[in-house]
C-alpha atoms as a PDB file:
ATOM      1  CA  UNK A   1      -0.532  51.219  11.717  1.00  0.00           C
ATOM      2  CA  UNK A   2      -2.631  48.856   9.471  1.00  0.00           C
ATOM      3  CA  UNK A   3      -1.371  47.101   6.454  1.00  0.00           C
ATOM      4  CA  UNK A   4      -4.063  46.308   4.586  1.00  0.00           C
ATOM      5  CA  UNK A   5      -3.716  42.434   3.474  1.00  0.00           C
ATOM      6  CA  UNK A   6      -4.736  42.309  -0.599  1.00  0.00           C
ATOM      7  CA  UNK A   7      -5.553  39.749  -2.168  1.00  0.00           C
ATOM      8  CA  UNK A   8      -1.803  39.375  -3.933  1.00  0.00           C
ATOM      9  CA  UNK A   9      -0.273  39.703  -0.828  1.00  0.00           C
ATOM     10  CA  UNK A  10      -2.792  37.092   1.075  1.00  0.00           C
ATOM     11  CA  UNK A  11      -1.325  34.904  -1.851  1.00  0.00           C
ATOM     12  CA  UNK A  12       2.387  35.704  -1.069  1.00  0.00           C
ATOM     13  CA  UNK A  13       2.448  35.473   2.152  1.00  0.00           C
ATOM     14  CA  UNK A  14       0.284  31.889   1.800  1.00  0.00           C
ATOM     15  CA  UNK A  15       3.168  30.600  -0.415  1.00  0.00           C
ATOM     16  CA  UNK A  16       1.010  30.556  -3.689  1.00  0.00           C
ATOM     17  CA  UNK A  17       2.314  32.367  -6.780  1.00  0.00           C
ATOM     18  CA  UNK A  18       0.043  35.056  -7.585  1.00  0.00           C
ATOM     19  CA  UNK A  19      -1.524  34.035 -11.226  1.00  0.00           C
ATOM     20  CA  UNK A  20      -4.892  34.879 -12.546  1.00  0.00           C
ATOM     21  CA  UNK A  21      -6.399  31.732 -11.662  1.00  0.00           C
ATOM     22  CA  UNK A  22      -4.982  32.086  -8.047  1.00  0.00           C
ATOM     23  CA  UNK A  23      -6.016  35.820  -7.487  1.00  0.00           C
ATOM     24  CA  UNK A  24      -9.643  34.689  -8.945  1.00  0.00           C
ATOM     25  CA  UNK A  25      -9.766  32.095  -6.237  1.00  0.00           C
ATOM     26  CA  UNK A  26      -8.565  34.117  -3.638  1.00  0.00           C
ATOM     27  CA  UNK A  27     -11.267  36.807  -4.332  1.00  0.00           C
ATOM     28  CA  UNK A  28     -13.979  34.155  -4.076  1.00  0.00           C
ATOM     29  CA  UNK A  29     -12.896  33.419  -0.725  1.00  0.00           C
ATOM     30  CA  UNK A  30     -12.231  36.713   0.338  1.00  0.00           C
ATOM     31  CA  UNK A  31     -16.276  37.934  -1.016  1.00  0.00           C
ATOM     32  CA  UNK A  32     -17.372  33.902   0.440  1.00  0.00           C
ATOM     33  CA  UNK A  33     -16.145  35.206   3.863  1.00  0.00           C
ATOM     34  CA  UNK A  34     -18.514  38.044   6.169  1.00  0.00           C
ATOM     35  CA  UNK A  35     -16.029  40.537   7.803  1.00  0.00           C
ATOM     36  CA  UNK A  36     -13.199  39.665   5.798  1.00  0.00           C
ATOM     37  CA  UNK A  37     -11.625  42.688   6.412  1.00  0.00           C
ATOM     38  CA  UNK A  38     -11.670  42.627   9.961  1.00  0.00           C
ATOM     39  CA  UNK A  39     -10.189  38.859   9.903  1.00  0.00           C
ATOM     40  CA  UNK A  40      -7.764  39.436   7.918  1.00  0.00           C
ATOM     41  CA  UNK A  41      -5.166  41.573  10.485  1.00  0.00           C
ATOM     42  CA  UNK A  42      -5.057  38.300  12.277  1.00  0.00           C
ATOM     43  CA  UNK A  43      -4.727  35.492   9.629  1.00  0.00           C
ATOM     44  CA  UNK A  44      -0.932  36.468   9.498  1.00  0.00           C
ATOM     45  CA  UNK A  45      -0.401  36.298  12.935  1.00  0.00           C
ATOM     46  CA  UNK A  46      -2.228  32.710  13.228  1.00  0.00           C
ATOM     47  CA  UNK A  47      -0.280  31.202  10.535  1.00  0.00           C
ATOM     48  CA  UNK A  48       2.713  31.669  12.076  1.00  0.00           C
ATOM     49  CA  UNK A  49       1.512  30.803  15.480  1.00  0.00           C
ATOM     50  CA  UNK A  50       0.460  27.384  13.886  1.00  0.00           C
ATOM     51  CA  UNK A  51       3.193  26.571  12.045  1.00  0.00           C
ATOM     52  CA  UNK A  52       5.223  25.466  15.078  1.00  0.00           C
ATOM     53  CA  UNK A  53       2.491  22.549  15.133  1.00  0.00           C
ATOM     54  CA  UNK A  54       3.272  22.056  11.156  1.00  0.00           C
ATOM     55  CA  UNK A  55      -0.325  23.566  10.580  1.00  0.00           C
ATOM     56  CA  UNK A  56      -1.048  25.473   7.609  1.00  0.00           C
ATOM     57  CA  UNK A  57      -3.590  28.220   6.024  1.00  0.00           C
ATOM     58  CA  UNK A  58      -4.579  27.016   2.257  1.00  0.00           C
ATOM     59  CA  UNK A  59      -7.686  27.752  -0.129  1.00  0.00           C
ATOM     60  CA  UNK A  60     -10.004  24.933   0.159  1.00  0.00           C
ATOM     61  CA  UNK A  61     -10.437  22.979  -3.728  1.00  0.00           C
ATOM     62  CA  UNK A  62     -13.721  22.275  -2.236  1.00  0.00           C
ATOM     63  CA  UNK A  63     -15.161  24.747  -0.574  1.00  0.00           C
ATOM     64  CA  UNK A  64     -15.051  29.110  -0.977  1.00  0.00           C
ATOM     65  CA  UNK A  65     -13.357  29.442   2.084  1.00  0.00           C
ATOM     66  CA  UNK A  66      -9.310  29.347   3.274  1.00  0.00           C
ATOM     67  CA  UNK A  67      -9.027  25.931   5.476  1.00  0.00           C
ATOM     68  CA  UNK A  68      -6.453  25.533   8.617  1.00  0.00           C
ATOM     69  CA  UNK A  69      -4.996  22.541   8.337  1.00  0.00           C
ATOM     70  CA  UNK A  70      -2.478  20.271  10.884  1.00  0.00           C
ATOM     71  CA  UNK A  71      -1.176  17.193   8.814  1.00  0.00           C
ATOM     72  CA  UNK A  72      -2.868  14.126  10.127  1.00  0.00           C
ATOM     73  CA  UNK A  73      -0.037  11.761  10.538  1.00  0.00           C
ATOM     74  CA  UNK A  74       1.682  14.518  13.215  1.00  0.00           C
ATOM     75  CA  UNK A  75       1.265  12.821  16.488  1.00  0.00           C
ATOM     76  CA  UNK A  76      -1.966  12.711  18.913  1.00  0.00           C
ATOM     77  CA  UNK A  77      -0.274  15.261  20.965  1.00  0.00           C
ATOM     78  CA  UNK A  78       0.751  17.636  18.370  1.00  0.00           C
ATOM     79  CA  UNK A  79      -2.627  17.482  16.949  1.00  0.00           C
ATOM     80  CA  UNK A  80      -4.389  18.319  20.067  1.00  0.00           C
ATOM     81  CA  UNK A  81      -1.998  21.150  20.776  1.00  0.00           C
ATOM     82  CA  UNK A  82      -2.959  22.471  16.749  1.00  0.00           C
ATOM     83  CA  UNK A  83      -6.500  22.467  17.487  1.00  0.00           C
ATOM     84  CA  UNK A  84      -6.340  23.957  21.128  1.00  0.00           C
ATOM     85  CA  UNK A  85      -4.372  27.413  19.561  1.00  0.00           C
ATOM     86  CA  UNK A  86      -7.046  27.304  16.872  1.00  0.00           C
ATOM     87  CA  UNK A  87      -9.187  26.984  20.060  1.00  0.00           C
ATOM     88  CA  UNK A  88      -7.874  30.054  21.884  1.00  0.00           C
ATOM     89  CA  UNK A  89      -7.319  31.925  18.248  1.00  0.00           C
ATOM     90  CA  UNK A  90     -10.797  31.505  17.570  1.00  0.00           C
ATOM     91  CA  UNK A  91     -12.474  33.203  20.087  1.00  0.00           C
ATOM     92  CA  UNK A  92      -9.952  35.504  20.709  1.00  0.00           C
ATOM     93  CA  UNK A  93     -10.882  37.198  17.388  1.00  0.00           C
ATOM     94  CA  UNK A  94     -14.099  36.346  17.390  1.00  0.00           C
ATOM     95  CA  UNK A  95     -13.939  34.034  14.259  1.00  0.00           C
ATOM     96  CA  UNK A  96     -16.652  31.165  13.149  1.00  0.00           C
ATOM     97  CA  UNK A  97     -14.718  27.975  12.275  1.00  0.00           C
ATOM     98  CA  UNK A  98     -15.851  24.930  10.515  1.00  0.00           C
ATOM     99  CA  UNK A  99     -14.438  21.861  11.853  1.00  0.00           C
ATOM    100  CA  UNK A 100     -14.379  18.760   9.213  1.00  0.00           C
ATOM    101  CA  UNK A 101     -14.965  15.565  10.986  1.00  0.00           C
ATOM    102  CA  UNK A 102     -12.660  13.167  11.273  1.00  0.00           C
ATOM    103  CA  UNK A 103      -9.622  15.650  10.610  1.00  0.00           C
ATOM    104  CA  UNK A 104      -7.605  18.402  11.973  1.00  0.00           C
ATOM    105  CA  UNK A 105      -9.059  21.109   8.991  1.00  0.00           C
ATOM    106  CA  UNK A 106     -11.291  23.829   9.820  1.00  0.00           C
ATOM    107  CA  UNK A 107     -12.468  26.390   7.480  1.00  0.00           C
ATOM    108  CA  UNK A 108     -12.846  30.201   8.200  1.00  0.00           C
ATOM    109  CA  UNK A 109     -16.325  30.726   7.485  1.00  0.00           C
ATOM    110  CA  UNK A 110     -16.531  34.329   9.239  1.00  0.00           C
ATOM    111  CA  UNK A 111     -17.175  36.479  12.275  1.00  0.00           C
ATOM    112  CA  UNK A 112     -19.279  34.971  15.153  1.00  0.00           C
END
């Protein structure tokens, strides 16, 4: 069975409250991003998988696309262990990430 993920209930279950300036941004994102469809049974799934290493899924303010975030003051290790399941989640589904430098945030940016 698939439960298809709508754009209210990508908000819910991202922790924002589902306004009309939130479900405007989240449909930006959702038309910014090829194969949205497809990555969206597994978005779920990653962000509980990352939450053990206090990572996050979020809209970007600056870009059209949801970001994956680890907070940066987490230690080295934790950090490295954030990025590696983003590693393995990644190609696993076949997903095109955008790594900013410097920092443990990636955007989705679509299907490889």
């Amino acid at each position: 069975m698939h439960i298809e993920l709508t754009p209210d209930a990508l908000l819910r279950q991202l922790d924002y409250p589902v306004n009309e300036n939130t479900l405007e941004q989240i449909n930006i994102i959702i038309n910014n991003t090829p194969d949205y469809k497809h990555l969206s049974k597994h978005i779920l799934t990653l962000k509980d998988h990352i939450a053990h290493y206090y990572g996050f899924i979020a809209m970007s303010n600056s870009k059209d696309y949801l970001k994956i975030k680890c907070e940066p003051d987490e230690s080295k290790d934790n950090i490295k262990a954030f990025s590696d399941a983003l590693d393995v989640w990644g190609k696993k589904y076949k997903v095109k990430l955008e790594k900013v430098d410097k920092t443990p945030t990636y955007y989705i940016v679509g299907q490889l």
